[in-house]
PDB file of N, CA and C in Angstrom:
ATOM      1  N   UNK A   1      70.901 -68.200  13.629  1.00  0.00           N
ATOM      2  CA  UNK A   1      71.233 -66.881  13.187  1.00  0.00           C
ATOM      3  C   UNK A   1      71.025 -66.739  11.676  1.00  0.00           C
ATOM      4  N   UNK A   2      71.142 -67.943  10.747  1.00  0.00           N
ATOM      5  CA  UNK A   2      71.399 -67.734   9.374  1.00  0.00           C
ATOM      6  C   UNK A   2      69.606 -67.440   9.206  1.00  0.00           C
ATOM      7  N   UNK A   3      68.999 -68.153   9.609  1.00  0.00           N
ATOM      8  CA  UNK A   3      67.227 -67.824   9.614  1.00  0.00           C
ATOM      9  C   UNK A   3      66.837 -66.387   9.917  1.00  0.00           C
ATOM     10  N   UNK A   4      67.347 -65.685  10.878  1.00  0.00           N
ATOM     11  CA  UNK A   4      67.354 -64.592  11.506  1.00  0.00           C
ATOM     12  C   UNK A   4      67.309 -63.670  10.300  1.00  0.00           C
ATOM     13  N   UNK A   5      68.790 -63.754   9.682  1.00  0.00           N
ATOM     14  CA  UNK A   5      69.183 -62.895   8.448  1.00  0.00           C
ATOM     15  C   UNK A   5      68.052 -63.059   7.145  1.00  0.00           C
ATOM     16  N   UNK A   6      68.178 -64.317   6.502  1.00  0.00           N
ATOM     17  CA  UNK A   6      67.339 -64.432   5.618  1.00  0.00           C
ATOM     18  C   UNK A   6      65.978 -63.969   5.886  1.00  0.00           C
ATOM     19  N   UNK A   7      65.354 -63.985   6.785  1.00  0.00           N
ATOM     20  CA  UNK A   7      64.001 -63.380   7.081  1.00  0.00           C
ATOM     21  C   UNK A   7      63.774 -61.420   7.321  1.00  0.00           C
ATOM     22  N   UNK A   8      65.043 -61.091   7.226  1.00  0.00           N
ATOM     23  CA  UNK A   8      65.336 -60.047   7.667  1.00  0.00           C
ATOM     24  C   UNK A   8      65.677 -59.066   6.473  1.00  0.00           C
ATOM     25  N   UNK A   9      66.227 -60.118   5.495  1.00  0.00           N
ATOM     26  CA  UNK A   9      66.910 -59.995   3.814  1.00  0.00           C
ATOM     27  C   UNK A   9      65.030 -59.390   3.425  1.00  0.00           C
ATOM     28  N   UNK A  10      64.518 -61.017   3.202  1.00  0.00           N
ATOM     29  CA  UNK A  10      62.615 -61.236   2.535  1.00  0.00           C
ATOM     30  C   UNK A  10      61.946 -59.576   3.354  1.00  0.00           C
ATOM     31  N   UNK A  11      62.024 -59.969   4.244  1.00  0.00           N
ATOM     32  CA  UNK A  11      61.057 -58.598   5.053  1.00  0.00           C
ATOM     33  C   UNK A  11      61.495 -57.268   4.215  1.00  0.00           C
ATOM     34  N   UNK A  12      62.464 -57.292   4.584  1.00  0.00           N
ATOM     35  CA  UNK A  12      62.842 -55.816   4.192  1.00  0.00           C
ATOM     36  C   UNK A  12      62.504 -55.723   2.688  1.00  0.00           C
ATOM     37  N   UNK A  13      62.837 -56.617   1.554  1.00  0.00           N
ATOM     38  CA  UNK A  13      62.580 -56.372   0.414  1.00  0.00           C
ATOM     39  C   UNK A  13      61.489 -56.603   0.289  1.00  0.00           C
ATOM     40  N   UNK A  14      60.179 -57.320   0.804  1.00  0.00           N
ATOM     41  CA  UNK A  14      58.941 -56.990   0.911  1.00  0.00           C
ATOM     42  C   UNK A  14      58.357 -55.354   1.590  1.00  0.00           C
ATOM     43  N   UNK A  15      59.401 -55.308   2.212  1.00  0.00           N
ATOM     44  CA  UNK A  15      58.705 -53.753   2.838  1.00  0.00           C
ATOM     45  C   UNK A  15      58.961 -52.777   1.837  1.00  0.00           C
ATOM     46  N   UNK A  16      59.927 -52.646   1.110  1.00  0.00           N
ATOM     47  CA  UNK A  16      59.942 -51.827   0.282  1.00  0.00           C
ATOM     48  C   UNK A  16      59.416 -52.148  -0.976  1.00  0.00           C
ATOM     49  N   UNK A  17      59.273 -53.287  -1.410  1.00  0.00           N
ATOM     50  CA  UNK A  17      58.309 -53.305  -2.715  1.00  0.00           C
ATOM     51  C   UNK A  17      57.268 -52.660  -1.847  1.00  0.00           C
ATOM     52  N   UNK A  18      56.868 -52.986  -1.011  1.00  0.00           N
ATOM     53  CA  UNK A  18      55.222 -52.554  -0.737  1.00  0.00           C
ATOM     54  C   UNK A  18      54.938 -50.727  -0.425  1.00  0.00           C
ATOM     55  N   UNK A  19      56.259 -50.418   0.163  1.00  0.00           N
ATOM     56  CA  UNK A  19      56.504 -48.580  -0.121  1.00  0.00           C
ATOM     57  C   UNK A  19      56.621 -48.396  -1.355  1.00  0.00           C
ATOM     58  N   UNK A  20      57.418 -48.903  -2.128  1.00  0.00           N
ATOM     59  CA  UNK A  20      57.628 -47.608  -3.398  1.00  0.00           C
ATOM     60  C   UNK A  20      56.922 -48.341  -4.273  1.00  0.00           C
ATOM     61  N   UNK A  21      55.757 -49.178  -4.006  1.00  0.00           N
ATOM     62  CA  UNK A  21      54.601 -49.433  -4.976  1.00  0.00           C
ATOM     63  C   UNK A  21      53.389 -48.484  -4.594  1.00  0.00           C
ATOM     64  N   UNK A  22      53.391 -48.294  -3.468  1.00  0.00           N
ATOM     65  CA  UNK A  22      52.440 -46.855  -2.398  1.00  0.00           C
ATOM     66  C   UNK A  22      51.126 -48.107  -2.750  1.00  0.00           C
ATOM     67  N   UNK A  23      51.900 -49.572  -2.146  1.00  0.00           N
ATOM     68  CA  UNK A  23      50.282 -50.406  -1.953  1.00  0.00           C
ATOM     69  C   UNK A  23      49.358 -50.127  -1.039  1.00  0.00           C
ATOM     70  N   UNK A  24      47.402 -50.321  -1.855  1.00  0.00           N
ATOM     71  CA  UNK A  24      46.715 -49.929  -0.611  1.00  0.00           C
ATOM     72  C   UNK A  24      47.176 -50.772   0.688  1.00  0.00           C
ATOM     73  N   UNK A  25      47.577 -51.761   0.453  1.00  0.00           N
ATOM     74  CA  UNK A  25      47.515 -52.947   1.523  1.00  0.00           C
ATOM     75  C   UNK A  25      48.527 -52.130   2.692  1.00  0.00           C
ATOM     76  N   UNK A  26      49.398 -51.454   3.093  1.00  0.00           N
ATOM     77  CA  UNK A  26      50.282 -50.706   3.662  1.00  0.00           C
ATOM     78  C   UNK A  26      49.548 -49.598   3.899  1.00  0.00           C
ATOM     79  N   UNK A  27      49.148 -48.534   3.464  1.00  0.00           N
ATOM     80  CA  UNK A  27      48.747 -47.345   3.447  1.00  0.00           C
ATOM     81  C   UNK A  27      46.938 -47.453   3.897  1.00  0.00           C
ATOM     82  N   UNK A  28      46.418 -48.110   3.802  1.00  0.00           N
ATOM     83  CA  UNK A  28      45.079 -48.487   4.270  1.00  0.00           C
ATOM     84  C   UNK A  28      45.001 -48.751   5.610  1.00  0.00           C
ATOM     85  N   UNK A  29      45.923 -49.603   6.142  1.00  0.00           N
ATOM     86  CA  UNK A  29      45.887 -49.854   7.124  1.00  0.00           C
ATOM     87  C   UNK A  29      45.468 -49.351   8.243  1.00  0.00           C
ATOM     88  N   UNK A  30      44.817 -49.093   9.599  1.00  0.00           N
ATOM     89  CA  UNK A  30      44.949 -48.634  10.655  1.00  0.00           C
ATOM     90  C   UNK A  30      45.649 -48.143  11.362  1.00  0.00           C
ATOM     91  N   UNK A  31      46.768 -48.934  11.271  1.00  0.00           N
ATOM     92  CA  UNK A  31      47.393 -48.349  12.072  1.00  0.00           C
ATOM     93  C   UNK A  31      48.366 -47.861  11.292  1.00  0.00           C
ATOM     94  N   UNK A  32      48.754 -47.943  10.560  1.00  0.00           N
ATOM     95  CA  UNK A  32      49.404 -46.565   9.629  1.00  0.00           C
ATOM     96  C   UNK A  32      48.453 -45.350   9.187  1.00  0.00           C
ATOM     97  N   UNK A  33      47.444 -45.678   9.594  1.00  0.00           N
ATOM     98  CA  UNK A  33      46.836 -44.072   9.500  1.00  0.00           C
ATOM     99  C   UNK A  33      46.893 -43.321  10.685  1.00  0.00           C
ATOM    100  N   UNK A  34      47.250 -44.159  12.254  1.00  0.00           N
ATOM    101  CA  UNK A  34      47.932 -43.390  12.843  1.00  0.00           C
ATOM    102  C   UNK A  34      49.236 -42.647  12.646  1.00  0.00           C
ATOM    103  N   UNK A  35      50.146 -43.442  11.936  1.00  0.00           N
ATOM    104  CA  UNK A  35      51.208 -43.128  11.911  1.00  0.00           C
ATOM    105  C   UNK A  35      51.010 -41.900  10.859  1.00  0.00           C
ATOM    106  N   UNK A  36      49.978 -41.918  10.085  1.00  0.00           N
ATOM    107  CA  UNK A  36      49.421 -41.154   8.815  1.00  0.00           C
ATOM    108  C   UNK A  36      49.503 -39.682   9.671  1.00  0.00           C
ATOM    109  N   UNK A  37      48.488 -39.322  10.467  1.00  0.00           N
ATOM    110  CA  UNK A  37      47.966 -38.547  11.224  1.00  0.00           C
ATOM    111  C   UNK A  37      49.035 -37.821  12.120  1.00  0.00           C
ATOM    112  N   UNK A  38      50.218 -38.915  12.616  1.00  0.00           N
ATOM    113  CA  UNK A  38      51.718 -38.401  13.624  1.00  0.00           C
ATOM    114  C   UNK A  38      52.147 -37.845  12.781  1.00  0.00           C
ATOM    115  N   UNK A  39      52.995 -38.540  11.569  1.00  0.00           N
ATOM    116  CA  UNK A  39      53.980 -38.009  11.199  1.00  0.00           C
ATOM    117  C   UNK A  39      53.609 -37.386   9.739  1.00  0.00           C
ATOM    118  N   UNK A  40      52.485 -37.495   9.463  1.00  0.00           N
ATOM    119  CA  UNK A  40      52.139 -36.636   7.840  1.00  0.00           C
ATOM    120  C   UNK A  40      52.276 -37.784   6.605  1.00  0.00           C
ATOM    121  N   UNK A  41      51.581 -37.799   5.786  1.00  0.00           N
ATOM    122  CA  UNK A  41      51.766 -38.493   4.728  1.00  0.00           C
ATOM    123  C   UNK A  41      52.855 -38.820   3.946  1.00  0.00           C
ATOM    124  N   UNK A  42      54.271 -37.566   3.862  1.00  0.00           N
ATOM    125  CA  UNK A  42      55.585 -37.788   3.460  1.00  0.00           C
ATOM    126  C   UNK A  42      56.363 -38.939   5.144  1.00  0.00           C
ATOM    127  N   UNK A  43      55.875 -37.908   6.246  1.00  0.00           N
ATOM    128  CA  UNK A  43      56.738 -38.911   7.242  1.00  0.00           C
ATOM    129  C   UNK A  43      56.397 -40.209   7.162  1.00  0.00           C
ATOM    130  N   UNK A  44      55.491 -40.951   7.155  1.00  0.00           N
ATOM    131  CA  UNK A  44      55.221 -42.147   7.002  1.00  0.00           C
ATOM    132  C   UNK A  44      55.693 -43.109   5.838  1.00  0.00           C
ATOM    133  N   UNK A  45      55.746 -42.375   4.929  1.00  0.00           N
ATOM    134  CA  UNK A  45      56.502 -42.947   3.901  1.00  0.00           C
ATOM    135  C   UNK A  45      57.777 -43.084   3.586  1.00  0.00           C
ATOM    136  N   UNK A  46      58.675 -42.159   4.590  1.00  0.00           N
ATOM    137  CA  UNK A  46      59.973 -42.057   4.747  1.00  0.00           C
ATOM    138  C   UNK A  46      60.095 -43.264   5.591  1.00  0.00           C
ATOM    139  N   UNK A  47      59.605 -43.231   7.133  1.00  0.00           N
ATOM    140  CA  UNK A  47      59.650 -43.998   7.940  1.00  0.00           C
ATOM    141  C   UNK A  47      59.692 -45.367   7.219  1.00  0.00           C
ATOM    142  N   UNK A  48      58.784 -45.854   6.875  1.00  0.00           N
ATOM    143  CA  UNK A  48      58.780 -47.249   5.692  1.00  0.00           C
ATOM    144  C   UNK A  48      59.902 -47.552   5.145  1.00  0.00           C
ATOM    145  N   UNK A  49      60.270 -46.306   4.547  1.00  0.00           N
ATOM    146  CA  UNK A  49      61.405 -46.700   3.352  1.00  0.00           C
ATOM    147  C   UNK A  49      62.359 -47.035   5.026  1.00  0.00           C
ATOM    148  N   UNK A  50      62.467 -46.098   5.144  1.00  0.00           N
ATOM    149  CA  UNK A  50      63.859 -46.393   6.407  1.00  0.00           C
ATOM    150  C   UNK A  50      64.124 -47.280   7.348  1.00  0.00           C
ATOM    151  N   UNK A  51      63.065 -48.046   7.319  1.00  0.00           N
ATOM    152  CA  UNK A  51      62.422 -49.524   8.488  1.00  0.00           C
ATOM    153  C   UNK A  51      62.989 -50.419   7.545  1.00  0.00           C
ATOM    154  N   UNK A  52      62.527 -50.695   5.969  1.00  0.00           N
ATOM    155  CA  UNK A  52      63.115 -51.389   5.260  1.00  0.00           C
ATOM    156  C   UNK A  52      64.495 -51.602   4.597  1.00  0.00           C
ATOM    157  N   UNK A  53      64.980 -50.305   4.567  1.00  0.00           N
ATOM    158  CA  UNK A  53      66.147 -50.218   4.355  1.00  0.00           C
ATOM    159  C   UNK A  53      66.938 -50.913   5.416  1.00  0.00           C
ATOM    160  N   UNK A  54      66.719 -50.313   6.789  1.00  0.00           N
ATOM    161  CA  UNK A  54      67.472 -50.719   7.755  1.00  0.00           C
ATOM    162  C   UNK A  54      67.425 -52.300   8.178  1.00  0.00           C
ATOM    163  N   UNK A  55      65.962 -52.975   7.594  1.00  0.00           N
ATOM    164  CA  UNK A  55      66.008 -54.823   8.042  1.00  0.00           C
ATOM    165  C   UNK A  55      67.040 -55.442   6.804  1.00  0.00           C
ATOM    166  N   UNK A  56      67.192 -54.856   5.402  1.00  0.00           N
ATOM    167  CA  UNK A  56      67.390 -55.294   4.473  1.00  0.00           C
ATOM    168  C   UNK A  56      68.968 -55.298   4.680  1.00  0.00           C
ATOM    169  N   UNK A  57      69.515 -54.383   4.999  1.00  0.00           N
ATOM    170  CA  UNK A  57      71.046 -53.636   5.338  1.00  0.00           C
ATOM    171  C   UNK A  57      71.209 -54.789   6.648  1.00  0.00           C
ATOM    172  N   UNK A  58      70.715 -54.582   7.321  1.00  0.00           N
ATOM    173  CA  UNK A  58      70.839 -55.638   8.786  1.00  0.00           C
ATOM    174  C   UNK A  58      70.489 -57.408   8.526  1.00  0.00           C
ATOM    175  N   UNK A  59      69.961 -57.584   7.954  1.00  0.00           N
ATOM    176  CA  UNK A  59      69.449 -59.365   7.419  1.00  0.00           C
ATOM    177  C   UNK A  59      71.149 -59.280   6.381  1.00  0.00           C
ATOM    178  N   UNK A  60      71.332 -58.592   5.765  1.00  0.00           N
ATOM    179  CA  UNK A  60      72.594 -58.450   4.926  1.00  0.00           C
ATOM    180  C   UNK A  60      74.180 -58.899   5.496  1.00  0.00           C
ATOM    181  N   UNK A  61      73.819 -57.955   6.462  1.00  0.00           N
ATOM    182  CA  UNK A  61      75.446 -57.641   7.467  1.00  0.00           C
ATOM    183  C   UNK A  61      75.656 -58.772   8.141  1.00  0.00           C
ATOM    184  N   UNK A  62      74.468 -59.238   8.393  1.00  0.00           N
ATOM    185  CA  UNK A  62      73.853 -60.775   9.677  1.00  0.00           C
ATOM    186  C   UNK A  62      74.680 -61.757   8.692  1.00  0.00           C
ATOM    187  N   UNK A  63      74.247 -61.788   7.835  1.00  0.00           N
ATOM    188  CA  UNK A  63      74.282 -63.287   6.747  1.00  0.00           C
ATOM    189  C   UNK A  63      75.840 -62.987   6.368  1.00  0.00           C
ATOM    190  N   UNK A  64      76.496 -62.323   6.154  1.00  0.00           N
ATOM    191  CA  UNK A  64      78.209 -62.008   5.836  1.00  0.00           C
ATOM    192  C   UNK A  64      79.107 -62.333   7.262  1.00  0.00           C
ATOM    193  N   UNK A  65      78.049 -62.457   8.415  1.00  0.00           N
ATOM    194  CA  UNK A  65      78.871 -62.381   9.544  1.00  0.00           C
ATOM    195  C   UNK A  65      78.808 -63.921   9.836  1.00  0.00           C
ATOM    196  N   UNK A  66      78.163 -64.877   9.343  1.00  0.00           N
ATOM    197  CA  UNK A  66      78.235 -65.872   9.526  1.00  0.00           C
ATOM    198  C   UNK A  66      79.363 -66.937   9.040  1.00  0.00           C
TER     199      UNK A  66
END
Protein backbone atom coordinates (compact mmCIF):
# COMPACT_ATOMS: atom_id res chain seq x y z
CA UNK A 1 0.00 0.00 0.00
CA UNK A 2 2.85 2.48 1.00
CA UNK A 3 4.13 1.99 -2.94
CA UNK A 4 0.59 2.50 -4.06
CA UNK A 5 0.58 6.06 -2.35
CA UNK A 6 4.00 7.23 -3.20
CA UNK A 7 3.44 6.53 -6.88
CA UNK A 8 0.22 8.20 -6.68
CA UNK A 9 1.97 11.35 -4.61
CA UNK A 10 5.04 11.34 -8.10
CA UNK A 11 2.11 10.90 -10.73
CA UNK A 12 0.01 13.39 -9.72
CA UNK A 13 2.76 16.00 -9.21
CA UNK A 14 4.10 15.02 -12.54
CA UNK A 15 0.65 15.48 -14.01
CA UNK A 16 0.37 18.75 -13.00
CA UNK A 17 3.78 20.10 -13.64
CA UNK A 18 3.05 18.82 -17.08
CA UNK A 19 -0.65 20.86 -17.13
CA UNK A 20 0.24 24.10 -15.83
CA UNK A 21 3.50 24.04 -17.91
CA UNK A 22 0.77 23.48 -21.10
CA UNK A 23 3.81 20.81 -22.18
CA UNK A 24 3.82 19.84 -25.89
CA UNK A 25 4.49 16.36 -24.60
CA UNK A 26 0.67 16.22 -22.98
CA UNK A 27 -1.16 18.37 -25.37
CA UNK A 28 0.37 16.80 -28.63
CA UNK A 29 -0.60 13.76 -27.92
CA UNK A 30 -3.30 11.69 -29.71
CA UNK A 31 -5.15 10.89 -27.71
CA UNK A 32 -5.65 14.03 -25.95
CA UNK A 33 -6.56 15.51 -29.08
CA UNK A 34 -9.42 13.37 -28.76
CA UNK A 35 -10.12 14.46 -25.60
CA UNK A 36 -9.13 18.00 -27.38
CA UNK A 37 -12.00 17.63 -29.89
CA UNK A 38 -14.77 16.05 -26.77
CA UNK A 39 -14.34 18.33 -24.36
CA UNK A 40 -12.74 21.71 -25.97
CA UNK A 41 -9.39 22.99 -25.29
CA UNK A 42 -10.39 24.64 -21.69
CA UNK A 43 -12.21 21.05 -20.87
CA UNK A 44 -9.20 19.15 -21.33
CA UNK A 45 -7.18 21.17 -19.40
CA UNK A 46 -9.47 21.26 -16.51
CA UNK A 47 -9.85 17.54 -16.76
CA UNK A 48 -5.84 17.25 -16.28
CA UNK A 49 -5.70 19.58 -13.59
CA UNK A 50 -8.55 17.51 -11.85
CA UNK A 51 -7.03 13.87 -12.62
CA UNK A 52 -3.96 15.29 -10.92
CA UNK A 53 -5.26 16.90 -8.25
CA UNK A 54 -7.36 14.00 -7.39
CA UNK A 55 -4.05 11.16 -7.63
CA UNK A 56 -2.02 13.76 -5.62
CA UNK A 57 -4.94 14.31 -2.79
CA UNK A 58 -5.47 10.36 -2.95
CA UNK A 59 -1.47 9.06 -2.96
CA UNK A 60 -1.67 11.76 0.13
CA UNK A 61 -4.71 10.43 2.19
CA UNK A 62 -3.22 6.67 1.25
CA UNK A 63 0.23 7.45 2.85
CA UNK A 64 -1.44 9.19 6.32
CA UNK A 65 -3.60 6.08 6.47
CA UNK A 66 -0.83 3.91 6.89
Amino acid sequence: MEFLSIFLIVYGVLVLFLVLSKNNLVFNNPKTKFFQKFLGAKGTYWFFLFWGLASLIGGILLYQSI
